[in-house]
PDB file of N, CA and C in Angstrom:
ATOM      1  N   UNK A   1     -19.868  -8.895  -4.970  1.00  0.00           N
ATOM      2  CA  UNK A   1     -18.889  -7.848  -5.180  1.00  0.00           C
ATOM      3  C   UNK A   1     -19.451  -6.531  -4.670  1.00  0.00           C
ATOM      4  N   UNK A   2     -18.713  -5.848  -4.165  1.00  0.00           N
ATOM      5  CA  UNK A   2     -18.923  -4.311  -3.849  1.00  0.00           C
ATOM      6  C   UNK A   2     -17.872  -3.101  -4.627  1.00  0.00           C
ATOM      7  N   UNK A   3     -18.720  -2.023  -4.588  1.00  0.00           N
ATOM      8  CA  UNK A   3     -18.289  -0.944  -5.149  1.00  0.00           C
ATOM      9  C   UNK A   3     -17.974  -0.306  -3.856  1.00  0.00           C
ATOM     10  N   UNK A   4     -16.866   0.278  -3.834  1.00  0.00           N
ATOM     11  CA  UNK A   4     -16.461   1.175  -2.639  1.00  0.00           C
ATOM     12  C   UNK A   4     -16.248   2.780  -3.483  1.00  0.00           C
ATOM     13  N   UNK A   5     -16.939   3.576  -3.064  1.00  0.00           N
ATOM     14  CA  UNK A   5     -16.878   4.895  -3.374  1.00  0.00           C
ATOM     15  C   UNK A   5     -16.130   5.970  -2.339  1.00  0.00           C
ATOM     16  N   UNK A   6     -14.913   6.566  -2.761  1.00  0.00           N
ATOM     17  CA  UNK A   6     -14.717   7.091  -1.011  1.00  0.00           C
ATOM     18  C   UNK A   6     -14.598   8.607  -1.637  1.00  0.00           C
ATOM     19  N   UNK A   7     -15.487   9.702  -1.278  1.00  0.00           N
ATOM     20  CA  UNK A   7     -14.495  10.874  -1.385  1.00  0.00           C
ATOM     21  C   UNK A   7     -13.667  11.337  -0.421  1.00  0.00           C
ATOM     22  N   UNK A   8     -12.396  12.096  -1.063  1.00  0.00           N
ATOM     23  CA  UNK A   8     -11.181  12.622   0.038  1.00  0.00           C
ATOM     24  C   UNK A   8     -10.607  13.198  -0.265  1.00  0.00           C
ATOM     25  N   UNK A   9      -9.919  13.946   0.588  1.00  0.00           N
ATOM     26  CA  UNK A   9      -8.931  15.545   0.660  1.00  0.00           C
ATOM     27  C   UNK A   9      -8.227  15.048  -0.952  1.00  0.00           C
ATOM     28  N   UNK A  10      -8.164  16.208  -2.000  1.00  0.00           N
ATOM     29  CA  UNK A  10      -6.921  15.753  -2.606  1.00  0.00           C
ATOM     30  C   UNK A  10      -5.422  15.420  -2.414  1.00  0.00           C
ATOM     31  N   UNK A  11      -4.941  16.174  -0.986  1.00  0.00           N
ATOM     32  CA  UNK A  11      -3.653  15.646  -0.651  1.00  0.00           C
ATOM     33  C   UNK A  11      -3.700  14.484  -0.552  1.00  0.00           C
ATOM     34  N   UNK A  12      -4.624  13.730  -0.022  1.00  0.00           N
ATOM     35  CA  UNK A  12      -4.689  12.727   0.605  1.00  0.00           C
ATOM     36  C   UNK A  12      -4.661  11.482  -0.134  1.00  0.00           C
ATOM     37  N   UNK A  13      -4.447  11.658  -1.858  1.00  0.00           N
ATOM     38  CA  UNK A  13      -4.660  10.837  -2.541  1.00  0.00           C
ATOM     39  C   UNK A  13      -3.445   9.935  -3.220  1.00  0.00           C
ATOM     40  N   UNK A  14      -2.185  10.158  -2.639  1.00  0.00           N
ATOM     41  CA  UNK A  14      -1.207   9.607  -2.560  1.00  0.00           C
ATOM     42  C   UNK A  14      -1.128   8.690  -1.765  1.00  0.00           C
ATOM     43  N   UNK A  15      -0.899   8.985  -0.580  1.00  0.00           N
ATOM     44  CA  UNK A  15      -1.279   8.244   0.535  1.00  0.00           C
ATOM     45  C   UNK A  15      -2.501   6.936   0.724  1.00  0.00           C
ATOM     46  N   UNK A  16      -3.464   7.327  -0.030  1.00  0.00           N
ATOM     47  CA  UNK A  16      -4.736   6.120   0.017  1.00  0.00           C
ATOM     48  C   UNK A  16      -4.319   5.433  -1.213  1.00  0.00           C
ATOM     49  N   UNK A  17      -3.333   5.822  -2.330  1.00  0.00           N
ATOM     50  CA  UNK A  17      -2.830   5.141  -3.751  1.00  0.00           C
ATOM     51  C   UNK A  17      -2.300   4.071  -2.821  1.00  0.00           C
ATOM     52  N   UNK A  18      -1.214   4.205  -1.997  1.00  0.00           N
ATOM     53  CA  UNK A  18       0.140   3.622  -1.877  1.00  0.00           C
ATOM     54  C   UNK A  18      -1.034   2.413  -0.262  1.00  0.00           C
ATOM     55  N   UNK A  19      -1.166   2.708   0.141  1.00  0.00           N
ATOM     56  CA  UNK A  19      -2.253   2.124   1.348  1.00  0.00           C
ATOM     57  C   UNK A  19      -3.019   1.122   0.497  1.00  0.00           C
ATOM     58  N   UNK A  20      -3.579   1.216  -0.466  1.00  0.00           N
ATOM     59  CA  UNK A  20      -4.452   0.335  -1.289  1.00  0.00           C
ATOM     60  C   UNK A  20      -3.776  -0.686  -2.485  1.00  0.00           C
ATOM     61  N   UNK A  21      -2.634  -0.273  -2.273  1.00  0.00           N
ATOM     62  CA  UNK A  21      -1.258  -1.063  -3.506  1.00  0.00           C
ATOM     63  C   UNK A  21      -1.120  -2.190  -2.587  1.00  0.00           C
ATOM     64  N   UNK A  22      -1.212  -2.260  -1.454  1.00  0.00           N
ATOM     65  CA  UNK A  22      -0.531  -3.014  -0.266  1.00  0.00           C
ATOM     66  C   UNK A  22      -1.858  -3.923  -0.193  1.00  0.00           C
ATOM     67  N   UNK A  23      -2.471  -3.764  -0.670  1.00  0.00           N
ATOM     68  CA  UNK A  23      -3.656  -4.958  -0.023  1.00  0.00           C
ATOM     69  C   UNK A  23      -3.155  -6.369  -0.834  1.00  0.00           C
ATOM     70  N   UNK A  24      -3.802  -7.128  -0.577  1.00  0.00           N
ATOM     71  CA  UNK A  24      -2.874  -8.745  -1.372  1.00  0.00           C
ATOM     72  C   UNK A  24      -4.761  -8.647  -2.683  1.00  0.00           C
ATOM     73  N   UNK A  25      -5.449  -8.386  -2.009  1.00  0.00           N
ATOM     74  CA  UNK A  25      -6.540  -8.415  -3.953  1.00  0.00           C
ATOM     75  C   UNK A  25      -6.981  -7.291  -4.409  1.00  0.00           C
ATOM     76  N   UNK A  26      -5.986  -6.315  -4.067  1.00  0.00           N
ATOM     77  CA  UNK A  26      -6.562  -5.346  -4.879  1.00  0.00           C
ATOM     78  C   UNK A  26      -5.883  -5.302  -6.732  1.00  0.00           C
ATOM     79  N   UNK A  27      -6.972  -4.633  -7.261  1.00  0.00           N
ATOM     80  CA  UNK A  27      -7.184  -4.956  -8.988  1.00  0.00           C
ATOM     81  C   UNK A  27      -6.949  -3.608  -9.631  1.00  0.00           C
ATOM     82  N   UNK A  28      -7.051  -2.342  -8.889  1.00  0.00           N
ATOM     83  CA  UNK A  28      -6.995  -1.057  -9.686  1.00  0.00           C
ATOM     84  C   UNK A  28      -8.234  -0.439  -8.823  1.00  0.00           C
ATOM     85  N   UNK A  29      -8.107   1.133  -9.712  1.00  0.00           N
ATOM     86  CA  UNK A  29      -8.960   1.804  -8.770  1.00  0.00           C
ATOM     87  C   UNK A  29      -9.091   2.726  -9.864  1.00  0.00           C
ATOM     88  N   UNK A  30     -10.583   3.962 -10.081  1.00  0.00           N
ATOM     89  CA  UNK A  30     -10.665   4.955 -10.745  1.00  0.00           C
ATOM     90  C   UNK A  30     -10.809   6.207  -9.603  1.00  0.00           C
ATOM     91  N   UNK A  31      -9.808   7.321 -10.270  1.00  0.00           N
ATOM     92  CA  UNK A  31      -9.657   8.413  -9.346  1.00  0.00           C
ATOM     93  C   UNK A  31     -10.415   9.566 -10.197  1.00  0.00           C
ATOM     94  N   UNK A  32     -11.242  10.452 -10.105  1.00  0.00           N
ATOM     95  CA  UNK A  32     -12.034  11.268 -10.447  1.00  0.00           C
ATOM     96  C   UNK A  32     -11.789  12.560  -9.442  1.00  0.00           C
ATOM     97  N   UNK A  33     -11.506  13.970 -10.241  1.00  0.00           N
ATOM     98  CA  UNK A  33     -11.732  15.395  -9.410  1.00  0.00           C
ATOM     99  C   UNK A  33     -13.265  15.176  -9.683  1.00  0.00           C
ATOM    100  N   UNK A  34     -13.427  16.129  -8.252  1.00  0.00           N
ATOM    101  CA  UNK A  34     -14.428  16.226  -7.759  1.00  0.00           C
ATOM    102  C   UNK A  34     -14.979  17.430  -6.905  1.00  0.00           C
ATOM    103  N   UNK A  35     -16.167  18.227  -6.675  1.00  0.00           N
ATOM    104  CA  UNK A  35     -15.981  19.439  -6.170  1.00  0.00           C
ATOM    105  C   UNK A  35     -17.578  18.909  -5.135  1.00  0.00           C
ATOM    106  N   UNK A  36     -17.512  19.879  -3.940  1.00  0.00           N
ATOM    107  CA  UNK A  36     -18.729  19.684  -3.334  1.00  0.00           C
ATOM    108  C   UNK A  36     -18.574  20.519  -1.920  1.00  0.00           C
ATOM    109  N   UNK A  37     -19.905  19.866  -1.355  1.00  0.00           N
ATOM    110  CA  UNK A  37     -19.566  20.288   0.618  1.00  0.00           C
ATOM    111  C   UNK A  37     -20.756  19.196   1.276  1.00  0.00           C
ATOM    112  N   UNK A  38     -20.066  19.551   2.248  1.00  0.00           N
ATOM    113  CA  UNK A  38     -20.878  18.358   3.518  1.00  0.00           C
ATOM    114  C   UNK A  38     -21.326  19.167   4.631  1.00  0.00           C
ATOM    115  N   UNK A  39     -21.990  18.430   5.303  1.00  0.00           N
ATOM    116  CA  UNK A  39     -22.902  19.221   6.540  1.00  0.00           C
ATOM    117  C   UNK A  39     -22.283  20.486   7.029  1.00  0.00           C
ATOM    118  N   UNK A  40     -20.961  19.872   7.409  1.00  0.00           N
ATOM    119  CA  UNK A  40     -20.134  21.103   8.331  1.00  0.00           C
ATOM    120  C   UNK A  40     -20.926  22.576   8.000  1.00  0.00           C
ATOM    121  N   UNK A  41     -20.367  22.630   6.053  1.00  0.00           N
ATOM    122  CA  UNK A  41     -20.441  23.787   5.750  1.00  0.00           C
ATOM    123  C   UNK A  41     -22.054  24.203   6.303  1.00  0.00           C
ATOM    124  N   UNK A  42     -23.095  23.515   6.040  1.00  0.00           N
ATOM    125  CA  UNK A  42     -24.526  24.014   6.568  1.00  0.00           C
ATOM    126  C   UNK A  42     -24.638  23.955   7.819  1.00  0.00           C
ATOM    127  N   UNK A  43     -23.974  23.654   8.426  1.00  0.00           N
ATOM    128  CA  UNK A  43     -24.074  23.822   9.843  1.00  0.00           C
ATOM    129  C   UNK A  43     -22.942  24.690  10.849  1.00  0.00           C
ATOM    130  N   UNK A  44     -22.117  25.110  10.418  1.00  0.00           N
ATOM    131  CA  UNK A  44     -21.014  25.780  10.871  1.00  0.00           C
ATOM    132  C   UNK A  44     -20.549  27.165  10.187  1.00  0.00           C
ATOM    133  N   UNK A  45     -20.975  27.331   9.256  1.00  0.00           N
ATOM    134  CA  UNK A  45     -20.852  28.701   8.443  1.00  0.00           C
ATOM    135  C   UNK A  45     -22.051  29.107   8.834  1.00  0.00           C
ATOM    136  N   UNK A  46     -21.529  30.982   8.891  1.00  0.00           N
ATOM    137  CA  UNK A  46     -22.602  32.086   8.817  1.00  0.00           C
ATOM    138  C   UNK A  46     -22.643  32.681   7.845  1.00  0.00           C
ATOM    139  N   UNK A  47     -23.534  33.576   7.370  1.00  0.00           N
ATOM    140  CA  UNK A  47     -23.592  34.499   6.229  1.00  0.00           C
ATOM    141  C   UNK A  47     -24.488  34.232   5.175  1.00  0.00           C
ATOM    142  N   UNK A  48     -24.034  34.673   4.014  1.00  0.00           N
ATOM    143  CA  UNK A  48     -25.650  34.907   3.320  1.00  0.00           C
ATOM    144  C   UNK A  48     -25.193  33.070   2.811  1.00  0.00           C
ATOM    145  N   UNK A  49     -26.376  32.089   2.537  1.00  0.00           N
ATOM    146  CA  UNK A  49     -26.768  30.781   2.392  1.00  0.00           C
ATOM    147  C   UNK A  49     -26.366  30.369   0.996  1.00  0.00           C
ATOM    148  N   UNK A  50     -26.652  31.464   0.264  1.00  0.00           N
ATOM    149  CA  UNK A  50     -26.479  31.383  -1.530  1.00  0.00           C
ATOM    150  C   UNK A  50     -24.885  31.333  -1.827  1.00  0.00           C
ATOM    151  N   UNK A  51     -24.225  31.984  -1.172  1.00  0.00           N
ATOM    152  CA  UNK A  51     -23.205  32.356  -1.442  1.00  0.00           C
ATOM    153  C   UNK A  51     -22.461  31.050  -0.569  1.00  0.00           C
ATOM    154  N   UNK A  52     -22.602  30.589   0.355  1.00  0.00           N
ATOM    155  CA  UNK A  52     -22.216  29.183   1.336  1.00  0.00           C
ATOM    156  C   UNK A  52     -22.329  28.247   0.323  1.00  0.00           C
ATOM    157  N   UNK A  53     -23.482  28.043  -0.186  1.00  0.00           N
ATOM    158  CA  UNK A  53     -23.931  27.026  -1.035  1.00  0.00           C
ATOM    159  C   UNK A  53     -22.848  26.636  -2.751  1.00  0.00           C
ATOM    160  N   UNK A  54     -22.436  28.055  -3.049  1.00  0.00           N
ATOM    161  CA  UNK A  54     -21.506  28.014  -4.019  1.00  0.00           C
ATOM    162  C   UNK A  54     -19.992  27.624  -3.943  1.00  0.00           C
ATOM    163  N   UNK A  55     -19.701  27.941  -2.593  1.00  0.00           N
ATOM    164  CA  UNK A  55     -18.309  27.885  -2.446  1.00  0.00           C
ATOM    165  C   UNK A  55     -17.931  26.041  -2.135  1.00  0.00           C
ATOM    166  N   UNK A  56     -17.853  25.487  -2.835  1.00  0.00           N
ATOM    167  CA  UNK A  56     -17.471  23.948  -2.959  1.00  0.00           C
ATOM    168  C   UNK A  56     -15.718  23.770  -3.031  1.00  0.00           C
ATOM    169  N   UNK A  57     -16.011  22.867  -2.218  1.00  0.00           N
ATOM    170  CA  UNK A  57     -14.286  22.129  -2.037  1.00  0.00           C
ATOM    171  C   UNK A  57     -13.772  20.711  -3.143  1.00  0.00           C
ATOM    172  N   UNK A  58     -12.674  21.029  -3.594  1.00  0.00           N
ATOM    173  CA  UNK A  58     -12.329  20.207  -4.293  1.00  0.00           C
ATOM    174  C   UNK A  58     -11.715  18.814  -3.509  1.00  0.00           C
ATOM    175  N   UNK A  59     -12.166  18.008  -4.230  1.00  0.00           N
ATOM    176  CA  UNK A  59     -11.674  16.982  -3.663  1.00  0.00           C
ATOM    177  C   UNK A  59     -11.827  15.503  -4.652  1.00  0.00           C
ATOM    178  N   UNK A  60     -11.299  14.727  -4.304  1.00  0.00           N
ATOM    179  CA  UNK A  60     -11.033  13.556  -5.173  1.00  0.00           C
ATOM    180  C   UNK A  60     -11.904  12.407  -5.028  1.00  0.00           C
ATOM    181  N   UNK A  61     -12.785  11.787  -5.862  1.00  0.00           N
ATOM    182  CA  UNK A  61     -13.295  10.354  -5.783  1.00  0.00           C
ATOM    183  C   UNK A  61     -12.538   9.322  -6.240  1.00  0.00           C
ATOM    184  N   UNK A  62     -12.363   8.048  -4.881  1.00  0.00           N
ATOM    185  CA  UNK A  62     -11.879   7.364  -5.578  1.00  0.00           C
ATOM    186  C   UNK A  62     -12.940   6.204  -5.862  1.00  0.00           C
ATOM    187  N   UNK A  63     -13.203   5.080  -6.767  1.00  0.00           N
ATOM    188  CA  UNK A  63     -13.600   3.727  -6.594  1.00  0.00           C
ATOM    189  C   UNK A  63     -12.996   2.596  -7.056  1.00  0.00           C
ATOM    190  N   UNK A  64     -13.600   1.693  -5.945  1.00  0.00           N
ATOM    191  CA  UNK A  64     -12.671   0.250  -6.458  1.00  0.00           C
ATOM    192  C   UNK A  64     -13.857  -0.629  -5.902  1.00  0.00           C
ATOM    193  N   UNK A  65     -13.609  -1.613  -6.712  1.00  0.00           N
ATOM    194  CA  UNK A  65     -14.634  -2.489  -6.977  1.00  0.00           C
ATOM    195  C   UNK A  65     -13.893  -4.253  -6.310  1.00  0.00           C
ATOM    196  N   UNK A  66     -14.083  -4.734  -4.985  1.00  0.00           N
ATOM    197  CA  UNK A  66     -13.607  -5.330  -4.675  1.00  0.00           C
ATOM    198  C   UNK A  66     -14.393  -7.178  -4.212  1.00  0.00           C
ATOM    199  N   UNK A  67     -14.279  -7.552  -4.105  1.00  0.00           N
ATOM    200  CA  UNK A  67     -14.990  -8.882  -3.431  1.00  0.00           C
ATOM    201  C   UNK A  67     -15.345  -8.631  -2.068  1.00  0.00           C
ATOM    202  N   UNK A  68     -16.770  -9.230  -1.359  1.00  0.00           N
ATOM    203  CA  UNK A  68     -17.505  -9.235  -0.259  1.00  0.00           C
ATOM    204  C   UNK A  68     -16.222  -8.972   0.685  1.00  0.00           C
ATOM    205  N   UNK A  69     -15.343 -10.526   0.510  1.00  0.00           N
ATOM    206  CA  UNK A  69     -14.501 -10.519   1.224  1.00  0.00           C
ATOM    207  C   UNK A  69     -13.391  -9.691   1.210  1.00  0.00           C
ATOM    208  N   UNK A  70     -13.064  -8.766   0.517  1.00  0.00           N
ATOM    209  CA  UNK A  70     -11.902  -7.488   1.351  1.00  0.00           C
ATOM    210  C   UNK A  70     -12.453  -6.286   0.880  1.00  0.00           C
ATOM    211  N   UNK A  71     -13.995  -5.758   1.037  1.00  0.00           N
ATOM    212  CA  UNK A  71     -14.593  -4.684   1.704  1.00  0.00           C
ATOM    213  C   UNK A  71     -13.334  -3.969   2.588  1.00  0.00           C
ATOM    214  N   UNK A  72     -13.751  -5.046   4.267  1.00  0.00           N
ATOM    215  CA  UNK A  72     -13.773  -4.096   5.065  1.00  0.00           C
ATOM    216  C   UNK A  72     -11.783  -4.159   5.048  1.00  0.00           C
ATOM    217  N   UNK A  73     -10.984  -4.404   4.514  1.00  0.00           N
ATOM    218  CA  UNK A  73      -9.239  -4.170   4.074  1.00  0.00           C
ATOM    219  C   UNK A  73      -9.306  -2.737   3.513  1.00  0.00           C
ATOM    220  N   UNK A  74     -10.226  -2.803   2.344  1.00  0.00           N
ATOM    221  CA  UNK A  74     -10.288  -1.720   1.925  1.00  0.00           C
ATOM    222  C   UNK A  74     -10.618  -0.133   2.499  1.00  0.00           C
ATOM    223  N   UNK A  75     -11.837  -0.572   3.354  1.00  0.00           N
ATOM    224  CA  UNK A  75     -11.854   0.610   4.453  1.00  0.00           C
ATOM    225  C   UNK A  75     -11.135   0.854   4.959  1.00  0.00           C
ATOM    226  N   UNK A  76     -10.831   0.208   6.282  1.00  0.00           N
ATOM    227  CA  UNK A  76      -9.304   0.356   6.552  1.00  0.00           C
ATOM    228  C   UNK A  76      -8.351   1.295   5.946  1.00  0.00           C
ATOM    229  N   UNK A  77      -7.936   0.482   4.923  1.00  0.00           N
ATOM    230  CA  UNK A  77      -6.763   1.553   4.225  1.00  0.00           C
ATOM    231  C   UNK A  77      -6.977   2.562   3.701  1.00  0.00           C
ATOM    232  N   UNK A  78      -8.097   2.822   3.057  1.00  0.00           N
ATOM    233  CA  UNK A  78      -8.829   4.162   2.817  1.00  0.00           C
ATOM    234  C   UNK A  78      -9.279   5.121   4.192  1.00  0.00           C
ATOM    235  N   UNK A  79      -9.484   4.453   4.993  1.00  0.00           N
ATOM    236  CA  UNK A  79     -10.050   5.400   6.553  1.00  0.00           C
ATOM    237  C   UNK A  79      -8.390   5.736   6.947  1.00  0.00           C
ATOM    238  N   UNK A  80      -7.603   4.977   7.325  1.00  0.00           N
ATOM    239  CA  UNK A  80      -6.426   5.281   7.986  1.00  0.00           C
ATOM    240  C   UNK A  80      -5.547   6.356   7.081  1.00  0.00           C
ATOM    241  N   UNK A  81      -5.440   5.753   5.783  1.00  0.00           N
ATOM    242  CA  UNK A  81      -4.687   6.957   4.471  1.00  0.00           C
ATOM    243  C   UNK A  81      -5.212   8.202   4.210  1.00  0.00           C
ATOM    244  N   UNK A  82      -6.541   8.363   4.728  1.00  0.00           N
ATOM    245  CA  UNK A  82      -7.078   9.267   4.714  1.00  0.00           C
ATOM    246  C   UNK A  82      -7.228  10.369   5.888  1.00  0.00           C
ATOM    247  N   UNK A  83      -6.972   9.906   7.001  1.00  0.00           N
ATOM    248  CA  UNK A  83      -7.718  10.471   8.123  1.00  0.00           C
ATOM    249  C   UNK A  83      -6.877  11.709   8.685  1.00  0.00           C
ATOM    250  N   UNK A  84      -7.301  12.774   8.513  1.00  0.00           N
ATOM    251  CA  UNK A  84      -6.526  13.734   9.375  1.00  0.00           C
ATOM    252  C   UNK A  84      -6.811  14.555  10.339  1.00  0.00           C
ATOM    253  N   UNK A  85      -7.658  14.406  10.763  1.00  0.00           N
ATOM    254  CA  UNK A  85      -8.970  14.142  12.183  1.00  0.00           C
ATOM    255  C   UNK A  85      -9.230  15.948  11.904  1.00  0.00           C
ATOM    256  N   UNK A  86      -9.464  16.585  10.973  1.00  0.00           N
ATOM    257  CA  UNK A  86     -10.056  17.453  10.667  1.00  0.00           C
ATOM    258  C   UNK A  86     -10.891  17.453   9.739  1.00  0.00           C
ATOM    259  N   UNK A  87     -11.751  18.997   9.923  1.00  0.00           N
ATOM    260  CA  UNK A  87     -13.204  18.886   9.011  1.00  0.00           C
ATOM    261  C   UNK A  87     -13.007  18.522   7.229  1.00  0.00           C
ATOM    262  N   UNK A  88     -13.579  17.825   6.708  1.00  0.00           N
ATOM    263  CA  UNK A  88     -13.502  17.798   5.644  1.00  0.00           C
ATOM    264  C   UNK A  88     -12.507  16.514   5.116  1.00  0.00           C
ATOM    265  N   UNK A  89     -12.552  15.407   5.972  1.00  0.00           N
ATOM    266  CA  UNK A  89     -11.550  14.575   5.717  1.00  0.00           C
ATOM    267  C   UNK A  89     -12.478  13.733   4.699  1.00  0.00           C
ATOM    268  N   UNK A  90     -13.539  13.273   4.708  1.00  0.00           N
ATOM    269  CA  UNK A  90     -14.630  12.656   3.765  1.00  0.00           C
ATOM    270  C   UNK A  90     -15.536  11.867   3.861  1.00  0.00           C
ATOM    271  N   UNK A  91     -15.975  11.177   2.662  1.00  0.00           N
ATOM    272  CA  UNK A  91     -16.857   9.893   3.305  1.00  0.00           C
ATOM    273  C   UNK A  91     -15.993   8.699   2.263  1.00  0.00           C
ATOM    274  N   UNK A  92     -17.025   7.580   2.910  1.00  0.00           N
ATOM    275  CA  UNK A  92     -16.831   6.668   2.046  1.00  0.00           C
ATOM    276  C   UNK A  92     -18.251   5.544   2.003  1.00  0.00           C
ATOM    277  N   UNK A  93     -18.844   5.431   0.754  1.00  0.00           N
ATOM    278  CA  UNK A  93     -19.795   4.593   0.866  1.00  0.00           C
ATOM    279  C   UNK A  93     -19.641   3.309  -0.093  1.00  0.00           C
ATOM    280  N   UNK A  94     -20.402   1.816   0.280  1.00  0.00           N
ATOM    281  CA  UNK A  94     -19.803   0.759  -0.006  1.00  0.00           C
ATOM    282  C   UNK A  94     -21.727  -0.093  -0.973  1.00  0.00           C
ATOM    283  N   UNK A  95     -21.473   0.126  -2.217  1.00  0.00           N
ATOM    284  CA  UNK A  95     -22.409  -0.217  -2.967  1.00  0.00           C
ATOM    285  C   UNK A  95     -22.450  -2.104  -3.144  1.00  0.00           C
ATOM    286  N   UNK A  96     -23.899  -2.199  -3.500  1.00  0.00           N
ATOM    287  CA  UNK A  96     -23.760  -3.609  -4.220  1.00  0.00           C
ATOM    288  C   UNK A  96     -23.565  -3.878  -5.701  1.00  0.00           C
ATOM    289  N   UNK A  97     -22.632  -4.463  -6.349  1.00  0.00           N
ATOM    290  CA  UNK A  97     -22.328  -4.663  -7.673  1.00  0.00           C
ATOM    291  C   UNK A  97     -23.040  -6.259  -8.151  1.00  0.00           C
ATOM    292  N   UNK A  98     -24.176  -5.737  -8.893  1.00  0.00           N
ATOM    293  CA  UNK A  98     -24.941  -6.520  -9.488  1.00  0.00           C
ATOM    294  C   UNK A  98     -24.226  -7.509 -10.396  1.00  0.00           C
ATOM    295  N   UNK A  99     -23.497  -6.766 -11.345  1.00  0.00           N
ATOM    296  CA  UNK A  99     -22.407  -7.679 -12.623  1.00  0.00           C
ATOM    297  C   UNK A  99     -21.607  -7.158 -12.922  1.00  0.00           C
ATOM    298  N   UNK A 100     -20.688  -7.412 -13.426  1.00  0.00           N
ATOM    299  CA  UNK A 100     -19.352  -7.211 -14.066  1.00  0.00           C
ATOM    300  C   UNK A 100     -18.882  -8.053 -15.026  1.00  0.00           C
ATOM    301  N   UNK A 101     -18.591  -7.161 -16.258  1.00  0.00           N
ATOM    302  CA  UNK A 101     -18.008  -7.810 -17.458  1.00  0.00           C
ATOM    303  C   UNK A 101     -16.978  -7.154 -18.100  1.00  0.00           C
ATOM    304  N   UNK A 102     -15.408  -7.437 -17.892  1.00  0.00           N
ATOM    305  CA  UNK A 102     -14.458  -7.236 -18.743  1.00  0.00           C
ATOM    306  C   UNK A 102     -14.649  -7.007 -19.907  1.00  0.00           C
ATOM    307  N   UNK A 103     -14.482  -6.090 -20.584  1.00  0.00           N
ATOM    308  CA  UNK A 103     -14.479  -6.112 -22.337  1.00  0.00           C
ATOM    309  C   UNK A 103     -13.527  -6.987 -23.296  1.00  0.00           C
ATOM    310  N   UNK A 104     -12.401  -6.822 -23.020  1.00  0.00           N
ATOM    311  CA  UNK A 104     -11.565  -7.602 -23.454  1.00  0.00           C
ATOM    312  C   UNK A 104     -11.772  -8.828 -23.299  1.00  0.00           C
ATOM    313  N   UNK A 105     -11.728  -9.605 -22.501  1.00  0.00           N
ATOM    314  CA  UNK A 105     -11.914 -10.862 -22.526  1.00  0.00           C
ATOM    315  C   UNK A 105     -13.145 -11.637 -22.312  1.00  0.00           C
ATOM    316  N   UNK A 106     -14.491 -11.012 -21.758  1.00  0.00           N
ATOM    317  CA  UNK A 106     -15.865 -11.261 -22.158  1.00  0.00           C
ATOM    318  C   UNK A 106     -15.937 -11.717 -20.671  1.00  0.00           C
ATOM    319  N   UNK A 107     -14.584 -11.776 -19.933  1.00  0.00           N
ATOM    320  CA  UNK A 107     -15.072 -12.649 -18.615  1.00  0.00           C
ATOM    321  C   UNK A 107     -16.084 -11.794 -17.437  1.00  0.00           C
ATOM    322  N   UNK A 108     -16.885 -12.456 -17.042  1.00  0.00           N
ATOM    323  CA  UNK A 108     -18.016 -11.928 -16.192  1.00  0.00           C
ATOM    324  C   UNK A 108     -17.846 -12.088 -14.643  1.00  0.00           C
ATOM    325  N   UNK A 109     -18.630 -11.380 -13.381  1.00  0.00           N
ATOM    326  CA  UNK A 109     -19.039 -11.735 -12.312  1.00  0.00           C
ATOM    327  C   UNK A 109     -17.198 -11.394 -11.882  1.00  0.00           C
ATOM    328  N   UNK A 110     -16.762 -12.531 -10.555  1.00  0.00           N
ATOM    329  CA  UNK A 110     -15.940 -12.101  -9.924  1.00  0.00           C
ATOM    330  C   UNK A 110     -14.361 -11.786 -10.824  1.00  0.00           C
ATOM    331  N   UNK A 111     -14.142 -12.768 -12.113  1.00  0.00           N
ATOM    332  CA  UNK A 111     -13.071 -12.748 -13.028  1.00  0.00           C
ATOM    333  C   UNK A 111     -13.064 -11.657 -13.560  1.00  0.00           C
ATOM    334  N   UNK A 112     -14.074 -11.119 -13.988  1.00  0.00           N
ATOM    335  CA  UNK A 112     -13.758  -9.619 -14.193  1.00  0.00           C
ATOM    336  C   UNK A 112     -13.079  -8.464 -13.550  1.00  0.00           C
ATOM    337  N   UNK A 113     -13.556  -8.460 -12.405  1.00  0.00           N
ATOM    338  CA  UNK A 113     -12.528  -7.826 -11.052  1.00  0.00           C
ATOM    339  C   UNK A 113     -11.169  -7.918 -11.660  1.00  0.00           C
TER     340      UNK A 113
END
């Protein structure tokens, strides 16, 4: 199993909802605000560094926790729902999920999903 972590524009989080509804195994997803910056800002802004360093963009995490096999579905629909070929569109990184256990029903590993 993998953890897919993507951050992205908050507009953009409709669009990657409705893109990720459409997959045939997807299970749910947790959406988290989120504030930060990425290279651009250290590399493309001038002025005093302290003050660069404070000014963070809001933006949304999503994760979903999917099987080996529809990873790369999931990219996909997260890269395409997302993409608005300007700065600050996001990342997305794809973890290994050691275990998983439902609470409710005690079920473990992929049934949990």
């Amino acid at each position: 199993m993998k953890l897919i972590v993507a951050f992205v524009q908050r507009h953009r989080l409709d669009p990657v909802t409705r893109a990720l509804e459409h997959l045939p195994h997807f299970h749910g997803m947790t959406v988290t605000e989120s504030r930060g910056f990425g290279r651009e800002k250290l590399e493309h802004e001038a002025g005093d560094r302290r003050a660069e360093l404070t000014d963070y963009t809001d933006n949304v995490r999503i994760e979903v926790v999917t099987h080996d096999a529809g990873v790369d579905a999931v990219l996909k629909a997260i890269t395409d729902a997302a993409h608005t070929g300007q700065r600050g569109d996001g990342k997305i990184f794809v973890l290994h999920v050691e275990r998983a256990v439902r609470i409710k029903t005690r079920e473990e590993g992929v049934d949990a999903v």
